[in-house]
Protein backbone atom coordinates (compact mmCIF):
# COMPACT_ATOMS: atom_id res chain seq x y z
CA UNK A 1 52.77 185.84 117.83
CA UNK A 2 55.06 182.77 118.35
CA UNK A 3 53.91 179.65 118.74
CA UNK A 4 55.82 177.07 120.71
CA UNK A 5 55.58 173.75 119.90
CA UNK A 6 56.61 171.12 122.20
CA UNK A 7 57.24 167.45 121.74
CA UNK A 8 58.83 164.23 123.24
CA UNK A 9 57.19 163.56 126.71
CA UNK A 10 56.43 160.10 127.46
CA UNK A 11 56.85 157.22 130.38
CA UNK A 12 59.99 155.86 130.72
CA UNK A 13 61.96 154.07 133.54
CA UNK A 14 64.23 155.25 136.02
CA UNK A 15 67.71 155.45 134.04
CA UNK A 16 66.64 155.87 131.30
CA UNK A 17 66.70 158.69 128.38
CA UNK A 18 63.89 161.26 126.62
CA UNK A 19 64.58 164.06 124.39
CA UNK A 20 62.29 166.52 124.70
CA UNK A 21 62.12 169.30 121.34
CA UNK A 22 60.80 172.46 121.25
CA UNK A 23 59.63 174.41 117.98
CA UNK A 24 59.36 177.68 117.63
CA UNK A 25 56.41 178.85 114.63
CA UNK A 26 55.78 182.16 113.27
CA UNK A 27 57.81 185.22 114.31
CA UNK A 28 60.14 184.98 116.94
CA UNK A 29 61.10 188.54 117.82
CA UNK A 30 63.77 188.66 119.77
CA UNK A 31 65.14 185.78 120.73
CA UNK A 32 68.03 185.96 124.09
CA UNK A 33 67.34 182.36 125.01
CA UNK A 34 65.05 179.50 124.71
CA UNK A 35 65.45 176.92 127.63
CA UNK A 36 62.96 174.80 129.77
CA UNK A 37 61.13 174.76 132.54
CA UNK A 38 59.35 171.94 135.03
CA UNK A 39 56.69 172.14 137.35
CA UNK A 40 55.42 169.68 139.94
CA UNK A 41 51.82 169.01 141.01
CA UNK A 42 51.34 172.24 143.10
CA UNK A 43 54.36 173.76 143.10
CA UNK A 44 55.48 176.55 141.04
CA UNK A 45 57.49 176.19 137.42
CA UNK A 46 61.01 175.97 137.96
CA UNK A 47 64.23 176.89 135.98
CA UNK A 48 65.71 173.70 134.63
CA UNK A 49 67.80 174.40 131.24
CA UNK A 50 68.70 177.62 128.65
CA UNK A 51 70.71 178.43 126.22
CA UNK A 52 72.05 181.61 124.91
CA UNK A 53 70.24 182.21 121.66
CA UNK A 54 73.24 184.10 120.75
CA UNK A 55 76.71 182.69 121.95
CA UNK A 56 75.40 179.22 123.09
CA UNK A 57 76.49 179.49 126.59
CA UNK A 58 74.24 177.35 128.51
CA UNK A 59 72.94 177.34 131.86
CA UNK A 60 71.52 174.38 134.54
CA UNK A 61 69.66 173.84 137.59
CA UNK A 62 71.95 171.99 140.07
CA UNK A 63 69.14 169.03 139.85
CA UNK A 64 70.34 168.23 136.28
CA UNK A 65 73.26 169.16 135.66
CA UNK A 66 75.76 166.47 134.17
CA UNK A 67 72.39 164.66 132.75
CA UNK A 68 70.58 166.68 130.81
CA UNK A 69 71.86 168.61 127.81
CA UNK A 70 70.03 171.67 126.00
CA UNK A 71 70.97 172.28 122.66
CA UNK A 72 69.21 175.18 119.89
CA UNK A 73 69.41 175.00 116.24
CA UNK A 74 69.53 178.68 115.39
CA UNK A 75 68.19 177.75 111.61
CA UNK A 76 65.42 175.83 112.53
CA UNK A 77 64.60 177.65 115.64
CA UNK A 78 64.57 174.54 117.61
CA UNK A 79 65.79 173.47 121.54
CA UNK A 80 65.66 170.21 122.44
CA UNK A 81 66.63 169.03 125.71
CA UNK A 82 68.45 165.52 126.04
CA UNK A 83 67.48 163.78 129.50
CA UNK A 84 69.73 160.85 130.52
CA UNK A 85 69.56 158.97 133.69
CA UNK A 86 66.08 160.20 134.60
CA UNK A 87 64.79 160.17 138.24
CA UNK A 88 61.45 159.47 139.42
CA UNK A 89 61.88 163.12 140.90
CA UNK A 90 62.24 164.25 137.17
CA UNK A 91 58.18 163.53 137.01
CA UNK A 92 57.13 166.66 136.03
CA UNK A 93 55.26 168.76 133.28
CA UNK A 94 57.99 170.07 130.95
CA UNK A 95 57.42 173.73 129.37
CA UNK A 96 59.50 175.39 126.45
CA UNK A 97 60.16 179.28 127.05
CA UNK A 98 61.69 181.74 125.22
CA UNK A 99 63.17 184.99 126.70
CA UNK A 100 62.84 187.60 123.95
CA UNK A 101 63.84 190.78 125.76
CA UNK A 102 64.55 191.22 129.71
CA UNK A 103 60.25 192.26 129.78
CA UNK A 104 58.97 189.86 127.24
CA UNK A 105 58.57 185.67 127.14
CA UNK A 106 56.74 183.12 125.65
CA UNK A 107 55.85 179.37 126.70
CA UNK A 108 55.18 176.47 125.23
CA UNK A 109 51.90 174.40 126.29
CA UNK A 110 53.91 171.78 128.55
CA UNK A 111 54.36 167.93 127.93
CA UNK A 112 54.57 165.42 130.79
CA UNK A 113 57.46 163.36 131.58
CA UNK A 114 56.50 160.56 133.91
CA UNK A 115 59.40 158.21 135.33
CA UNK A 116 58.52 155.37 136.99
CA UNK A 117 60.64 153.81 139.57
């Protein structure tokens, strides 16, 4: 079974930059993308950044587009996901995925990004 490995979290300040990367150990499967997710205190995990595993087309939430940036490296079976001009309303615990087939996924354990303002 995959293991995803996440790193990068951290405090910063508002405007500023984190790269979060995402490691993917053991088999893989399938892979159709790997991407993040966020989720706020209470809420549920939402969609923030994929890429095609494939083709490399990538996809964003409206809330980050133009600042963040999701990359792969298909030999090292890595995503990382750049973060520029971070928001306090970025705050969130980050979590790796992979889509392996339409039925089947994997996550990573989640790393917090705290911006403070």
């Amino acid at each position: 079974q995959v293991q995803l490995v996440e790193t990068g979290g951290g405090l910063v300040q508002a405007g500023g930059s984190l790269t979060l990367a995402c490691a993917a150990a053991g088999p893989t499967g399938d892979l159709l993308t790997m991407g993040w997710f966020r989720q706020f205190p209470g809420k549920e995990r939402e969609f923030v950044a994929r890429i095609e595993w494939s083709g490399g087309i990538k996809y964003y939430a409206d809330s980050v587009k133009g600042r963040f940036t999701v990359s792969r490296d298909k030999i090292k079976n890595t995503v990382t996901l750049q973060m520029n001009s971070l928001k306090p309303e970025d705050t969130a615990v980050y979590y790796c995925h992979i889509q392996h087939t339409q039925a089947t996924e994997s996550w990573g354990q989640g790393t917090q990004v705290s911006v403070s303002s």
